[in-house]
Protein backbone atom coordinates (compact mmCIF):
# COMPACT_ATOMS: atom_id res chain seq x y z
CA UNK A 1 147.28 80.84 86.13
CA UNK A 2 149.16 80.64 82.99
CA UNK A 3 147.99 79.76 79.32
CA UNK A 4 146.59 81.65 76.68
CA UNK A 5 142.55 82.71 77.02
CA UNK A 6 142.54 84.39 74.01
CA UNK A 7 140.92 82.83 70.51
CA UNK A 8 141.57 84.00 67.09
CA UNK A 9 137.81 84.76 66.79
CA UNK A 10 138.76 87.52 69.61
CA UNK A 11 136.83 85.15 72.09
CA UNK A 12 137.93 83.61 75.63
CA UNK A 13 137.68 80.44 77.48
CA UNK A 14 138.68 82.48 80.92
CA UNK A 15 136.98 85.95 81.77
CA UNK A 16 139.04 88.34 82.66
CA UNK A 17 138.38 89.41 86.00
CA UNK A 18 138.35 92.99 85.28
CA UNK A 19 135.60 92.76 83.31
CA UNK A 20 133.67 91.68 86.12
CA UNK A 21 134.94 94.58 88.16
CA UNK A 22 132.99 96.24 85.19
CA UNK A 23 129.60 94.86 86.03
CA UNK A 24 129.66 93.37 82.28
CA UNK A 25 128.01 89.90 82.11
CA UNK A 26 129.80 86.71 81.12
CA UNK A 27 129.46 85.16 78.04
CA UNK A 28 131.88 83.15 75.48
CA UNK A 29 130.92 85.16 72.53
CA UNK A 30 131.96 88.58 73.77
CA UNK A 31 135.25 90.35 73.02
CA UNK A 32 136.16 92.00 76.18
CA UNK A 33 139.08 94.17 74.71
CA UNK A 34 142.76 95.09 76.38
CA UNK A 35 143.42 92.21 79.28
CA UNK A 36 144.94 92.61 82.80
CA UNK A 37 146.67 89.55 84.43
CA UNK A 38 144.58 87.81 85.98
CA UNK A 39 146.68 87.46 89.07
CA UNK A 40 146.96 90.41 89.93
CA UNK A 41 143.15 91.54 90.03
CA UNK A 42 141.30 90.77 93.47
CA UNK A 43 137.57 90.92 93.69
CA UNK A 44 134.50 90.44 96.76
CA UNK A 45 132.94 86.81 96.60
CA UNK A 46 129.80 88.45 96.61
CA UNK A 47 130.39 90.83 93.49
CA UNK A 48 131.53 87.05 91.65
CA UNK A 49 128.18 85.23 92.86
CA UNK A 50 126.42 88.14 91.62
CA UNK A 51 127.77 88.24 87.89
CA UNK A 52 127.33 84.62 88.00
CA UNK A 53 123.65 84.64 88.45
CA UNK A 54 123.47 87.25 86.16
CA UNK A 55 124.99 85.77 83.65
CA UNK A 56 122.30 82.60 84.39
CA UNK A 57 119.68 85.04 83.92
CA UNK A 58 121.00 86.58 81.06
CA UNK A 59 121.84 83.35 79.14
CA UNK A 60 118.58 81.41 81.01
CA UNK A 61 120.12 78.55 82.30
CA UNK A 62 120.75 77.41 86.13
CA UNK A 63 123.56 76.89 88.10
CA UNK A 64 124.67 74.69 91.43
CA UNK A 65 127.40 76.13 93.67
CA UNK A 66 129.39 72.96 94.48
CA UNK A 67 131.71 74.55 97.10
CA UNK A 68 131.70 77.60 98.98
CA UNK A 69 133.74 78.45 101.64
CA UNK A 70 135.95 81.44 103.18
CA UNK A 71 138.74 80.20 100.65
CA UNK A 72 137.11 78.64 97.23
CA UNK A 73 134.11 78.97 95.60
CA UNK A 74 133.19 76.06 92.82
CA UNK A 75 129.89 76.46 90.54
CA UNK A 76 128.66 74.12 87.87
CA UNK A 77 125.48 73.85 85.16
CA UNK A 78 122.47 72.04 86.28
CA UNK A 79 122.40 70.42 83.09
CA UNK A 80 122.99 66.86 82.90
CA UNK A 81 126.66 66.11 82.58
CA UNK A 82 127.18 69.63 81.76
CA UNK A 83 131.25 71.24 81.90
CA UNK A 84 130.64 74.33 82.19
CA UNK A 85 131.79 75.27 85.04
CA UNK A 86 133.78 78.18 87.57
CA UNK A 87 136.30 78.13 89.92
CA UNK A 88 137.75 80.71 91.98
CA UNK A 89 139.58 80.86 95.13
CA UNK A 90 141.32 83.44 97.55
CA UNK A 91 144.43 85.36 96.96
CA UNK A 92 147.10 84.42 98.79
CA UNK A 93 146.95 85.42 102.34
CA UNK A 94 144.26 87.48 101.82
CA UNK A 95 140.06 87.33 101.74
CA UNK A 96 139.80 88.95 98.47
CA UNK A 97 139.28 86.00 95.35
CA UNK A 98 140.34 85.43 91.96
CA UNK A 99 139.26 83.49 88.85
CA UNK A 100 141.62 80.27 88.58
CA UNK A 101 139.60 78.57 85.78
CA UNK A 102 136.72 79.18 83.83
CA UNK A 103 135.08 76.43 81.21
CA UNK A 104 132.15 78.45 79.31
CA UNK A 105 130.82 75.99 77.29
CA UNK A 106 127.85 74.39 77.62
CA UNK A 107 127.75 70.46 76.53
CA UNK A 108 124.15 69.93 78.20
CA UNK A 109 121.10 70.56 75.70
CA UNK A 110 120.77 74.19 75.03
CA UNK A 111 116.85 73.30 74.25
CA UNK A 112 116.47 73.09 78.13
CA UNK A 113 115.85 76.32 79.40
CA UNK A 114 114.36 77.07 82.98
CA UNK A 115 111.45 79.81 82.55
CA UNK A 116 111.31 80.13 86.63
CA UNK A 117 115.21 80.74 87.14
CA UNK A 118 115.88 79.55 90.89
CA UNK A 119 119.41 82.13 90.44
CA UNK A 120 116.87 85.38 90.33
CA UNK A 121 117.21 85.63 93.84
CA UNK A 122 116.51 89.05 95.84
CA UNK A 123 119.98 90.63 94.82
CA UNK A 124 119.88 90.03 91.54
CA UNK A 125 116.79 91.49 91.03
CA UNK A 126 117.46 94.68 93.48
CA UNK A 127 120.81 95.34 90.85
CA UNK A 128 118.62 95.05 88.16
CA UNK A 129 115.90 96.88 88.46
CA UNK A 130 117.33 99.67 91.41
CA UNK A 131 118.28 102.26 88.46
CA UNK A 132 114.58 102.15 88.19
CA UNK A 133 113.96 103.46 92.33
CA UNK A 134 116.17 106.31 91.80
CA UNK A 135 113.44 108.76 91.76
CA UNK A 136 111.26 108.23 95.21
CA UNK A 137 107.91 110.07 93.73
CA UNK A 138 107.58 106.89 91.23
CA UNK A 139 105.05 103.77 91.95
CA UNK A 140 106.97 100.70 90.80
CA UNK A 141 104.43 98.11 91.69
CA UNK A 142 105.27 93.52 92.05
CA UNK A 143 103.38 93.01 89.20
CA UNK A 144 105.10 95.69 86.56
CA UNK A 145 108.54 94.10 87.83
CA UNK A 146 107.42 90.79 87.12
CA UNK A 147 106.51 92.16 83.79
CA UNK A 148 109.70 93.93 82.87
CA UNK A 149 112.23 90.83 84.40
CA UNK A 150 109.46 88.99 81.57
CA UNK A 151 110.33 91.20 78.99
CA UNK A 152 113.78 91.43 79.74
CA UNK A 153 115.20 88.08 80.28
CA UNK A 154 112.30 86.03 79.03
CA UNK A 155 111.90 84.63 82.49
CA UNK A 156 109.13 84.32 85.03
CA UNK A 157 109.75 85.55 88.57
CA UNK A 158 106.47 85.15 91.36
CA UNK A 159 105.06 88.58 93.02
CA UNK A 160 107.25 87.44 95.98
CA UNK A 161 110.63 87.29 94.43
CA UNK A 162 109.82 91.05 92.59
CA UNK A 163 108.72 92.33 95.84
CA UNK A 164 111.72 91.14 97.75
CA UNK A 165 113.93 92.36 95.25
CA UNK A 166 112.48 95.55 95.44
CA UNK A 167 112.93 95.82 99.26
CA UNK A 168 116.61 95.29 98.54
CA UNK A 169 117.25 97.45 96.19
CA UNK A 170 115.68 100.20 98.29
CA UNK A 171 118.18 99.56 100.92
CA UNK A 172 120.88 99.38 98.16
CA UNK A 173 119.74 102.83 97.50
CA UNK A 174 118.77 104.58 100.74
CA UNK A 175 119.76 102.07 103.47
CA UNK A 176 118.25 100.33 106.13
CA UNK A 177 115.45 101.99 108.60
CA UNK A 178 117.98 100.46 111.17
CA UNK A 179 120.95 102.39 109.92
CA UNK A 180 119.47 105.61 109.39
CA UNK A 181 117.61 105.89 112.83
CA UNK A 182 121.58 105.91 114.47
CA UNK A 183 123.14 108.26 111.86
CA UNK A 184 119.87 110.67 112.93
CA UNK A 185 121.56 112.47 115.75
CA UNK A 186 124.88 113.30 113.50
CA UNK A 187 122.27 114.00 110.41
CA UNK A 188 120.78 116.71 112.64
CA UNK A 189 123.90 118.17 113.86
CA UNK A 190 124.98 118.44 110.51
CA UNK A 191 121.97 120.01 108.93
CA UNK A 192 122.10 122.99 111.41
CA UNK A 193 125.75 123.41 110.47
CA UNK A 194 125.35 123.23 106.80
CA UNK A 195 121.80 125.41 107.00
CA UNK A 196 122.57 128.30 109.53
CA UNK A 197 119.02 129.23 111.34
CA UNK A 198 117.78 125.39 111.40
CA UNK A 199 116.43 123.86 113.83
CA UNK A 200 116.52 120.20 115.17
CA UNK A 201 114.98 118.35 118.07
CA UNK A 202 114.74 114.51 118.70
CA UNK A 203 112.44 113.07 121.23
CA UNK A 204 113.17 109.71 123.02
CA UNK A 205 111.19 107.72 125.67
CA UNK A 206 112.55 106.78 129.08
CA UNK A 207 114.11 103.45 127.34
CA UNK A 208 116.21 105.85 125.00
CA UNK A 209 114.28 104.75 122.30
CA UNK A 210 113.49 107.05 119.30
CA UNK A 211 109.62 108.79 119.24
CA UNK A 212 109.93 112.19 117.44
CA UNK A 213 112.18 114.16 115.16
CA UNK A 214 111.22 118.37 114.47
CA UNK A 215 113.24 119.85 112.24
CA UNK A 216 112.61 123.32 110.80
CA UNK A 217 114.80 124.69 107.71
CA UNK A 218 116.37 128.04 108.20
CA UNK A 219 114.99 130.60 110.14
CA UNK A 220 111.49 130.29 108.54
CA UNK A 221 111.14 124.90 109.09
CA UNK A 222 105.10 105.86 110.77
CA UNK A 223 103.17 109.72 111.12
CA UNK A 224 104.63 113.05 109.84
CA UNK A 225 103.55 116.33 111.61
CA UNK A 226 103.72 119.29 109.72
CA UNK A 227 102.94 123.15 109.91
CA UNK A 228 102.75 124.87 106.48
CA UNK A 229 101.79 128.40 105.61
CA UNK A 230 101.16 130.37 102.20
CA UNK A 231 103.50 133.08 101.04
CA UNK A 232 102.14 136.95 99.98
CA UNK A 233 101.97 134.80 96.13
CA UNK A 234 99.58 132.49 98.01
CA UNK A 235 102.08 129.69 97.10
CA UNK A 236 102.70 126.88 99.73
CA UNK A 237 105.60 127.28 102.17
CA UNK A 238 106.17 124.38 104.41
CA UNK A 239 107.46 125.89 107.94
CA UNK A 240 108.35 122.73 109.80
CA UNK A 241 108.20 118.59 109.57
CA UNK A 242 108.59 115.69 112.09
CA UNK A 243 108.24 112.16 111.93
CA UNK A 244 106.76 110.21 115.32
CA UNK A 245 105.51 107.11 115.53
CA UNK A 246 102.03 108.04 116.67
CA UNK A 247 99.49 110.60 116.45
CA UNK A 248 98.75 112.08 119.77
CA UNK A 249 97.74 115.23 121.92
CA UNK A 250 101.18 114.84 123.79
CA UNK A 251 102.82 114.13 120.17
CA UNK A 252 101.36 117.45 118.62
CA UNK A 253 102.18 119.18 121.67
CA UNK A 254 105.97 118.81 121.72
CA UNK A 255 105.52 119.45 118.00
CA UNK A 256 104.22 122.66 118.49
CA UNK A 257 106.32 123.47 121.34
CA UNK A 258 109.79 123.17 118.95
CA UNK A 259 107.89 124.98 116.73
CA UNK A 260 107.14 127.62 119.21
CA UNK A 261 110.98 128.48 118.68
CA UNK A 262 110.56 129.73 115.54
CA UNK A 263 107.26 131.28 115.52
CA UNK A 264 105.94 132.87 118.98
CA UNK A 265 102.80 132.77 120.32
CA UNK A 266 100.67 136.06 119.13
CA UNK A 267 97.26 137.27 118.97
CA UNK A 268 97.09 137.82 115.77
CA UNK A 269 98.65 134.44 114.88
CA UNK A 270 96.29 132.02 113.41
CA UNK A 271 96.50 128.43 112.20
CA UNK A 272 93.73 126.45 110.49
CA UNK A 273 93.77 122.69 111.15
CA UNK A 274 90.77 119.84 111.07
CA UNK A 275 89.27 119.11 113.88
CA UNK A 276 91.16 116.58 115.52
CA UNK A 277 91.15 116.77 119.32
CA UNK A 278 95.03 116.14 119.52
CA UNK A 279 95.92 119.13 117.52
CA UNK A 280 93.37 121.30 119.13
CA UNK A 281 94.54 120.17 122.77
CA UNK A 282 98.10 120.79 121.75
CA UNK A 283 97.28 124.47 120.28
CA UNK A 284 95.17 125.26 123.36
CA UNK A 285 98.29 124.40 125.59
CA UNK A 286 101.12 125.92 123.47
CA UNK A 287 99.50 128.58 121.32
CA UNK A 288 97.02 129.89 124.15
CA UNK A 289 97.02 133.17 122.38
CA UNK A 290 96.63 132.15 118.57
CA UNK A 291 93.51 131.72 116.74
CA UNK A 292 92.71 128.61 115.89
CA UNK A 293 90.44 127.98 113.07
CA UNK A 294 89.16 124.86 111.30
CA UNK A 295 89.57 123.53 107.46
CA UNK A 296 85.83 123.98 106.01
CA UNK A 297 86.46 121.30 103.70
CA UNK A 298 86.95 118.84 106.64
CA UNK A 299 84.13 120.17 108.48
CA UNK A 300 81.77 119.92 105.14
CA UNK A 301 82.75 116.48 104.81
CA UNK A 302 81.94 115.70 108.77
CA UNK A 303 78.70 118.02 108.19
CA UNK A 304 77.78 115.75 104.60
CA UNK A 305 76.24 118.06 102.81
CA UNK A 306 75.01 116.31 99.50
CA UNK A 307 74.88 118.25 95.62
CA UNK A 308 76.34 121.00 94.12
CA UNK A 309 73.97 123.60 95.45
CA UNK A 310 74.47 122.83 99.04
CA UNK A 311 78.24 123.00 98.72
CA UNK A 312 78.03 126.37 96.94
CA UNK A 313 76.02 127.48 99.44
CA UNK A 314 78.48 125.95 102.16
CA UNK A 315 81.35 127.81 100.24
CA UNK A 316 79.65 131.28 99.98
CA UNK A 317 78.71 130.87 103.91
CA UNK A 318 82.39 130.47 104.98
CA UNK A 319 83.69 133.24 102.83
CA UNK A 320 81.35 135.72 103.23
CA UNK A 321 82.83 138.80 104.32
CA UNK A 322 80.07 140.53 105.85
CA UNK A 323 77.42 139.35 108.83
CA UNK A 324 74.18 140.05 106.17
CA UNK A 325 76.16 137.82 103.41
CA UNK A 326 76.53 135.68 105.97
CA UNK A 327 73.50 135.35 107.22
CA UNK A 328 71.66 135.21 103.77
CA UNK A 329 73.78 132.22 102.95
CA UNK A 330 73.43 130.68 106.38
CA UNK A 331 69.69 130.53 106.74
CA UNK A 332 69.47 129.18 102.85
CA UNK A 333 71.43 126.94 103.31
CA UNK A 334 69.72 125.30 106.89
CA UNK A 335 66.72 125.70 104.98
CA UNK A 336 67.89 122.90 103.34
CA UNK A 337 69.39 120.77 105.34
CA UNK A 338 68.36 121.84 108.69
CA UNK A 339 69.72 119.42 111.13
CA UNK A 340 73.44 120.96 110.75
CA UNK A 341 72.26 124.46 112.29
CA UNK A 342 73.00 122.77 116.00
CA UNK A 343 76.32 121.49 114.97
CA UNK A 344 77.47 124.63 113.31
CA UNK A 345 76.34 126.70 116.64
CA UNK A 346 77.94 124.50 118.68
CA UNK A 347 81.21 124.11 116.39
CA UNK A 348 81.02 128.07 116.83
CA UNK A 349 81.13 130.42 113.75
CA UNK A 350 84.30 132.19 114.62
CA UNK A 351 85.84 128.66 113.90
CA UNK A 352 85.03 128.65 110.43
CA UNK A 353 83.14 131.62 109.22
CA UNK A 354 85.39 134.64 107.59
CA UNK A 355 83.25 137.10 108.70
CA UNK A 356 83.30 136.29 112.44
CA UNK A 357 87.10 135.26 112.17
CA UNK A 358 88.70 137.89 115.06
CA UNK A 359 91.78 137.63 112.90
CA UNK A 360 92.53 137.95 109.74
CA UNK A 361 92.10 134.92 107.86
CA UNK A 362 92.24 136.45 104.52
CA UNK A 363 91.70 133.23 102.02
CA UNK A 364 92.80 130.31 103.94
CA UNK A 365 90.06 128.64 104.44
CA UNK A 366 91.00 125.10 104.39
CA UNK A 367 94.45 122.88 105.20
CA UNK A 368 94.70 121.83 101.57
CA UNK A 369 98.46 123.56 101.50
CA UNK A 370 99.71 120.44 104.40
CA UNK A 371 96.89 117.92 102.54
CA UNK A 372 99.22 118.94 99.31
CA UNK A 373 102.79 118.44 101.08
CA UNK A 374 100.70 115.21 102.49
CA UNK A 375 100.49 114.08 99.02
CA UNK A 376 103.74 115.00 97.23
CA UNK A 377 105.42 113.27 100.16
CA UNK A 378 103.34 110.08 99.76
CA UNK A 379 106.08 107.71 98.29
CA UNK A 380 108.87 109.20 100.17
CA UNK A 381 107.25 108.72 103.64
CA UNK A 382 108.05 104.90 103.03
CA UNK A 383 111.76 106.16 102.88
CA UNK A 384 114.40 105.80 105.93
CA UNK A 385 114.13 108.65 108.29
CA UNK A 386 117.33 110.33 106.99
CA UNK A 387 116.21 109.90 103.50
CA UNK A 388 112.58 111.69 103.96
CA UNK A 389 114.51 114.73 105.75
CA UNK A 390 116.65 114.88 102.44
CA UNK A 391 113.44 114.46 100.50
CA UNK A 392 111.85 117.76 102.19
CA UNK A 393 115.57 119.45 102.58
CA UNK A 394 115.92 118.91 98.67
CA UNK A 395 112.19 120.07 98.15
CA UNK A 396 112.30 122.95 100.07
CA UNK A 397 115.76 124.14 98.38
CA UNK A 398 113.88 123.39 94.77
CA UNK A 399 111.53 125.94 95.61
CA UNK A 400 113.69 128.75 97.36
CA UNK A 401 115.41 128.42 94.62
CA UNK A 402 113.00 128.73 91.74
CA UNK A 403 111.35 131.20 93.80
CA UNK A 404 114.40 133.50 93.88
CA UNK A 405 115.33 132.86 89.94
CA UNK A 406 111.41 134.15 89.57
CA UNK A 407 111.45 136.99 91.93
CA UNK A 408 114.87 138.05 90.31
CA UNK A 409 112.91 138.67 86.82
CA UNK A 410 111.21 141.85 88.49
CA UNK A 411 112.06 144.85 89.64
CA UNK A 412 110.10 147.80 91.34
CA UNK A 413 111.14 151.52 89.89
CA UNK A 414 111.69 154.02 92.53
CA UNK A 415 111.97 157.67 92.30
């Protein structure tokens, strides 16, 4: 294309094409600095259609693609006898296109704006607002990104265009669930090699269809499994993850089982769960020789216990560390509420009460430490697989890390 774009205002009636490569939006009243031929910069179709409609969005006007095919692609103003108007077409032999004219004037009335922008489709809105997804631990709810694309471009999008443009710009950013369930099998060959000591175990049914992943970090590691345990600091250290698609006694028990490859059965091994049948059928059958004990908190909550002084009374029951404290605490307390003496009995008191724990339980009395994992992992869980394994990989590096720039402050003098 030949001519002069340039103005002596430092304006254009063509945009160069490298600016677009820029991700900079169109408009007739920017200068867009030093210029490269036009002909010899080749673009994607799709990167053009989106700096199109967000240039519409920016600017608030609509446009009409005329023609689009494999070779040209023709859009115009929706205004009334409008000219402004694009055309672009392939590069010679080849799929990639070019700008071959470019009128960026409006002539319809610039009074006519469109407050519900038909352009603000799905992609546009996942570029604009994906910056914003970057971090997985923040809520970004339909309703605040129909208030910010508001704000922004003074234009009203419905709960249904935010929320699909949020759903792409998640895959923009982490991929599809589609994609990442393949790349799991290289993912996990990969972690081991990168992380010496990890290990990685994928389950699949008979129709070599995905059900479980187990992954544990170093030589400590739908529904996520996990066994966690407290350091000598009493700060949380998660052992081991996976990610299945249902909670089950046979789902737990292959759980356990990987996890048995890291941490061997023992007598003096104990591991404090609620009381969900699955878990303690899959301990039973894996962990024959472990104590298992239960989380009082769950079992207050099942036992509902109502006011302050029957939970302190609950609390100094389960810690006691003699059988008189214990028994003091445990008649006052089914003096009150007598009806949960049968369930206790039958619960058994070894279960839950420190002082007839056969182990030692020291202060773990409850599952809060995999409740708090639970939690921080909340938003990420919604993640592809491959991203929530980075998610805990990157956690659990955080910490080591911290840990060891912490421990490194002290010193013990010997001699």
């Amino acid at each position: 294309m030949g001519g002069n774009w340039e103005h002596k205002d430092g304006t254009y009636d063509y945009v160069p094409v490298d600016c677009i490569r820029r991700g900079l939006y169109f408009s007739s009243k920017i200068s867009y600095g030093e210029l490269t031929d036009l002909i010899s910069v080749r673009f994607d179709k799709e990167e053009l259609k989106l700096e199109v409609s967000m240039m519409a969005l920016n600017e608030c006007f609509e446009f009409k693609v005329q023609k689009s095919s494999k070779e040209r692609f023709v859009v115009k103003c929706c205004g009334d006898n409008c000219e402004w108007v694009l055309r672009a077409s392939t590069y010679k032999d080849t799929n990639a296109f070019h700008v071959t004219s470019f009128k960026n004037e409006h002539t319809c009335s610039r009074t006519q704006t469109y407050p519900n922008i038909r352009n603000a489709n799905k992609k546009v809105i996942g570029h604009i607002i994906k910056d914003q997804l970057t971090d997985c631990g923040r809520v970004y709810r339909g309703k605040e990104i129909v208030k910010d694309i508001n704000q922004r471009f003074k234009v009203n999008i419905s709960y249904k265009q935010a929320w699909r443009g949020k759903h792409y710009a998640e895959q923009l950013l982490s991929g599809s669930a589609e994609e990442a369930f393949v790349k799991l099998p290289a993912y996990c060959h990969n972690l081991e090699l990168a992380n010496p000591g990890t290990i990685t175990h994928i389950l699949r049914d008979e129709f070599n269809s995905f059900e479980m992943v187990f992954i544990a970090i170093g030589a400590a590691v739908s529904t996520m499994f996990l066994a966690v345990g407290m350091d000598g600091n009493n700060q949380i250290l998660p052992i081991a993850f996976g990610v299945g698609k249902t909670e089950s006694g046979d789902a737990w028990t292959w759980f356990l089982s990987k996890l048995k490859d890291g941490i061997a059965d023992h007598p003096e091994l104990a591991i404090i769960s609620d009381r969900a049948s699955s878990i303690d059928l899959a301990i039973r059958t894996v962990y024959p020789l472990a104590y298992h004990g239960l989380c009082c908190r769950h079992l207050m909550v099942n036992l509902r216990l109502k006011g302050k002084a029957q939970e302190s009374l609950w609390w100094a029951t389960c810690k006691a560390y003699t059988i008189s404290d214990f028994e003091t605490n445990y008649n006052a307390l089914c003096a009150m509420r007598p009806a949960i003496r049968e369930t206790l009995t039958r619960v058994g008191f070894h279960k839950w009460a420190r002082s007839h724990c056969p182990v030692q339980r020291f202060n773990i009395m409850t599952s809060n430490s995999a409740e708090s994992i639970n939690a921080l992992s909340r938003n990420a869980r919604k993640l592809p697989i491959t991203k929530l394994i980075d998610f805990f990989v990157s956690l659990l590096q955080k910490w080591y890390f911290e840990r060891r720039q912490l421990g490194g402050k002290y010193y013990i003098r010997t001699g």
